[in-house]
N, C-alpha and C. Protein backbone atom coordinates (compact mmCIF):
# COMPACT_ATOMS: atom_id res chain seq x y z
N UNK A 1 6.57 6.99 8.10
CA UNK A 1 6.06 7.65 6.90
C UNK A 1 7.14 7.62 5.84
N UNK A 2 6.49 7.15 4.66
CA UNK A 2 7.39 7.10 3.56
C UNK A 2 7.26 7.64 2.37
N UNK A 3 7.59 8.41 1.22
CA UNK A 3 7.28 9.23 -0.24
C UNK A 3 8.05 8.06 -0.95
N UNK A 4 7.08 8.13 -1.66
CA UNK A 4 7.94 7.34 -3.16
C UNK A 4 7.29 7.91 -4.50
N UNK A 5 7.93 7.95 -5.60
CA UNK A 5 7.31 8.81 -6.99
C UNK A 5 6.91 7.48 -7.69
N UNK A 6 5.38 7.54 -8.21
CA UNK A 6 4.56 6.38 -8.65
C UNK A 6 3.94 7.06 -10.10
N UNK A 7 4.20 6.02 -10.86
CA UNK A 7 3.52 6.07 -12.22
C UNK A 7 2.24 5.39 -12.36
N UNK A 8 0.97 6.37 -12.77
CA UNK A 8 -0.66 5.75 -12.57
C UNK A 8 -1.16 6.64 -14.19
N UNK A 9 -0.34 5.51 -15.06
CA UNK A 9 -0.61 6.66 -16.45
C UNK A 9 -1.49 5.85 -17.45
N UNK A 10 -2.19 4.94 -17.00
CA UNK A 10 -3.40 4.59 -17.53
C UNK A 10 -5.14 3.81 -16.67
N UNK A 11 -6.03 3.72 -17.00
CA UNK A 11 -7.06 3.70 -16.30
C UNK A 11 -7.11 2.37 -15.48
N UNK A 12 -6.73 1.60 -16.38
CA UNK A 12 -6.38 0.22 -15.45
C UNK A 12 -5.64 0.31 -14.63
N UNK A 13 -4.21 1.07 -14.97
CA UNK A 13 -3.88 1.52 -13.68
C UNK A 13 -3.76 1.98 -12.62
N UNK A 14 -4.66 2.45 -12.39
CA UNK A 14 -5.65 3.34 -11.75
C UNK A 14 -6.38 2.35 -10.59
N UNK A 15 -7.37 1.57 -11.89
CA UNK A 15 -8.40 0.71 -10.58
C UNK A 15 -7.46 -0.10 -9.97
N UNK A 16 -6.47 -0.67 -10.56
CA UNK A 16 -5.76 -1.97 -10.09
C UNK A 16 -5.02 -1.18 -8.94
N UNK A 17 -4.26 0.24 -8.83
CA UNK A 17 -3.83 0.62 -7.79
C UNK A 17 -4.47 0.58 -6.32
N UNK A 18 -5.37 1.05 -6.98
CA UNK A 18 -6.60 1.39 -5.91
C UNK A 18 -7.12 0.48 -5.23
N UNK A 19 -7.84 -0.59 -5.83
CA UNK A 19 -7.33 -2.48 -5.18
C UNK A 19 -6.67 -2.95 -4.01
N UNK A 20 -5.17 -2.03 -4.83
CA UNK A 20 -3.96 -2.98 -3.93
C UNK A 20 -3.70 -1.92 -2.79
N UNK A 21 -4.14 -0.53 -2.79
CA UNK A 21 -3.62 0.17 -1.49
C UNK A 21 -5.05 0.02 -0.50
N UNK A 22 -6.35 -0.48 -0.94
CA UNK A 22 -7.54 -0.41 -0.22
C UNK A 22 -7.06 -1.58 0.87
N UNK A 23 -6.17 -2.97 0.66
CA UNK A 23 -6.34 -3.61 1.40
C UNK A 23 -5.15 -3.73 2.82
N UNK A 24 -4.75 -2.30 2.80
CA UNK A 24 -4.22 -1.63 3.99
C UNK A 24 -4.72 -0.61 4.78
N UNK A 25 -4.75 -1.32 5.94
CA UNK A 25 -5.53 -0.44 7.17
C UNK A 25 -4.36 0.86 7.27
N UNK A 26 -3.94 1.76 6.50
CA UNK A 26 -3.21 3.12 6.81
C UNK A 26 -3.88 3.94 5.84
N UNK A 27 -2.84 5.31 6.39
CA UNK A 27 -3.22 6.27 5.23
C UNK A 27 -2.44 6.38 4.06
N UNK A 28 -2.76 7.11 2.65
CA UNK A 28 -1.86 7.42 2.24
C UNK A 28 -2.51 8.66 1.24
N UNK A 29 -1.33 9.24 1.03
CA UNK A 29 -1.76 10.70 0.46
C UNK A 29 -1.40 10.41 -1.34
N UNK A 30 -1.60 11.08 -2.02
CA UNK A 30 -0.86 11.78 -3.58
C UNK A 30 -0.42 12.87 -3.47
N UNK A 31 0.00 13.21 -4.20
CA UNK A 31 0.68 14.93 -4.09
C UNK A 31 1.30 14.98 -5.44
N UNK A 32 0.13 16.19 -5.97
CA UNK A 32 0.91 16.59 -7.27
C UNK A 32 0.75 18.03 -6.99
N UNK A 33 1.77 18.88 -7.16
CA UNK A 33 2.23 19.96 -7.22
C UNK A 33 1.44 20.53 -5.70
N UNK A 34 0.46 21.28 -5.88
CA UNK A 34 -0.31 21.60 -4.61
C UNK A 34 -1.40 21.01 -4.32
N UNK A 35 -1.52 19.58 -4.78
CA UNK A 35 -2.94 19.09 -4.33
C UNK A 35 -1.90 18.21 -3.80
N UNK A 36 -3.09 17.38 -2.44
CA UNK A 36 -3.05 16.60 -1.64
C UNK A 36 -4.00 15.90 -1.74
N UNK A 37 -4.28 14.70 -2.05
CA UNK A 37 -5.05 14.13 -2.19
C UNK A 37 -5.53 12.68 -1.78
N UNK A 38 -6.85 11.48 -1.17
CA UNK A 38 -6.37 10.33 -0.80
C UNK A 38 -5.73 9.66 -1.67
N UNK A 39 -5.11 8.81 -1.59
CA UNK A 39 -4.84 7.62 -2.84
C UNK A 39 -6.16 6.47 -2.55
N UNK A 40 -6.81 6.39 -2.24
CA UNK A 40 -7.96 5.56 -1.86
C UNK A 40 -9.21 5.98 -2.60
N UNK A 41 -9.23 7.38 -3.16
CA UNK A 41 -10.48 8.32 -3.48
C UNK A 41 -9.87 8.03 -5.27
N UNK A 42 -10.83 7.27 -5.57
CA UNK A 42 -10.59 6.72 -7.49
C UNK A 42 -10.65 8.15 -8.19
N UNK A 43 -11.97 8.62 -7.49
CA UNK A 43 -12.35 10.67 -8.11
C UNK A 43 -11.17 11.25 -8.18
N UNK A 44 -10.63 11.23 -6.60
CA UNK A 44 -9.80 12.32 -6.41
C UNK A 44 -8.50 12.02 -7.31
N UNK A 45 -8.17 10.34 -7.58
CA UNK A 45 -7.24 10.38 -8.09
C UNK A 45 -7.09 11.16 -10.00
N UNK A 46 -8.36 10.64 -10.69
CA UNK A 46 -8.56 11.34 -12.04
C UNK A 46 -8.76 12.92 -12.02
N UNK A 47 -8.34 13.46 -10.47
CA UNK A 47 -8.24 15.29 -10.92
C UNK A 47 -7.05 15.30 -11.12
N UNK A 48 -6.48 14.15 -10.82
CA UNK A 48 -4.65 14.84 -10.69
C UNK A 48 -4.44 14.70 -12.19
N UNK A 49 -2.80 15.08 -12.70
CA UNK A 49 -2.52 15.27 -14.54
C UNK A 49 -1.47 13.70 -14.19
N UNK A 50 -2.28 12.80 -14.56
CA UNK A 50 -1.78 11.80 -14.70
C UNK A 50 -0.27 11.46 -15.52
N UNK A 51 -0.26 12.50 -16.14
CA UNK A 51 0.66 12.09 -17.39
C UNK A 51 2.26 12.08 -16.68
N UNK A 52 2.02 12.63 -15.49
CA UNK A 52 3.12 13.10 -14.57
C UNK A 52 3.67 11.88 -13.93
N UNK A 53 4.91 11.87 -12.93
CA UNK A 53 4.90 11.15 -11.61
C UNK A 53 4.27 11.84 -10.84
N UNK A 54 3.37 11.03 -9.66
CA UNK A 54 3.07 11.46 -8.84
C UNK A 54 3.56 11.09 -7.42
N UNK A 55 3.85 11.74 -5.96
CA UNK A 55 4.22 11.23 -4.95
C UNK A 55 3.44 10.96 -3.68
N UNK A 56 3.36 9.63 -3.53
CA UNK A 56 2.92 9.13 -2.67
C UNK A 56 3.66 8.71 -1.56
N UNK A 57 2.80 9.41 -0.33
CA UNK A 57 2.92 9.09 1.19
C UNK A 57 1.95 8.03 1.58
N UNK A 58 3.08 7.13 2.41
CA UNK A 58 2.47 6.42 2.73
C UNK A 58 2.59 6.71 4.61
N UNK A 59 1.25 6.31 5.64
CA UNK A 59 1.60 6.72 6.65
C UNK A 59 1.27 5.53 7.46
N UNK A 60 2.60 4.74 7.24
CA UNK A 60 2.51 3.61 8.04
C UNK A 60 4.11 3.39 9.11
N UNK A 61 3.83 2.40 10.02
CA UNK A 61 4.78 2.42 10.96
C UNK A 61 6.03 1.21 9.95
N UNK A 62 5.37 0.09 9.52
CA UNK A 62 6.54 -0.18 8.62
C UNK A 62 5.57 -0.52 7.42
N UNK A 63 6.48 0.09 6.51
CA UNK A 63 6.18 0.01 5.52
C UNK A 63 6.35 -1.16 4.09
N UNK A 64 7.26 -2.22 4.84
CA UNK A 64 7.97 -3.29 3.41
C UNK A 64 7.09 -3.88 2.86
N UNK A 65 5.59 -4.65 3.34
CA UNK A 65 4.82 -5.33 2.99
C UNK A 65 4.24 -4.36 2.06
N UNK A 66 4.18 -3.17 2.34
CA UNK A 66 2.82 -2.07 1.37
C UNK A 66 4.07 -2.06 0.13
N UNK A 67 5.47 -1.61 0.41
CA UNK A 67 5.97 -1.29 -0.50
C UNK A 67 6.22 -2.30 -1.78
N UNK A 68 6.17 -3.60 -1.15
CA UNK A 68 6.09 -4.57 -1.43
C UNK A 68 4.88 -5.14 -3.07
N UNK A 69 3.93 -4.60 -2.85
CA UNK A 69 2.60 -4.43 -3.01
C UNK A 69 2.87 -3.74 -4.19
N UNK A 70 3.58 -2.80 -3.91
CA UNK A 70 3.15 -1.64 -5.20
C UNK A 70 4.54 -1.14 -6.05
N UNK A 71 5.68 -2.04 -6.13
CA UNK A 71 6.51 -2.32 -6.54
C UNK A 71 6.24 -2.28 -7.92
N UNK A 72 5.18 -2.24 -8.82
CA UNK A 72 5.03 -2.47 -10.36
C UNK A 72 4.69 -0.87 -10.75
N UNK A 73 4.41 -0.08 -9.59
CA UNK A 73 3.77 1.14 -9.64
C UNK A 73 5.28 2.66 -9.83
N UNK A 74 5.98 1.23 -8.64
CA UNK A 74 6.86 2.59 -7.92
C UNK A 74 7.82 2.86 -9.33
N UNK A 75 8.19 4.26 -9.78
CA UNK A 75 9.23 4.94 -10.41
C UNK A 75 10.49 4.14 -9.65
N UNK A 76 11.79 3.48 -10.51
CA UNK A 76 12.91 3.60 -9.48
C UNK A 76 14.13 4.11 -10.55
């Protein structure tokens, strides 16, 4: 399991995220302040305050290929 802080601060960025984490068989969460949320759920993602970073768990055994993936997303 891994957290990383991800920027999803426009709508395209959004679907295109959503795309690239659907085509992994794991889980992964969001987490802004006290919500928990899927990163897979497009809904669930437009309750969160986008304008923010948000942190994403990812719940995989290795993770380089996913991280790999979403490298345009991740805050560094």
């Amino acid at each position: 399991m891994k957290t990383v802080k991800i920027s999803l601060n426009s709508i395209d960025k959004v679907k295109s995220f959503v795309n690239t984490i659907t085509q992994f068989d794991t889980d992964f969460d969001l987490i802004s302040g006290r919500y928990v949320i899927d990163a897979k759920s497009i809904m669930g993602i437009f309750s969160l305050d986008l304008s923010q970073p948000i942190d994403l768990t990812i719940h995989a055994e290795s993770d380089e290929e996913i991280l790999n993936a979403l490298d345009s997303y991740i805050i560094k």
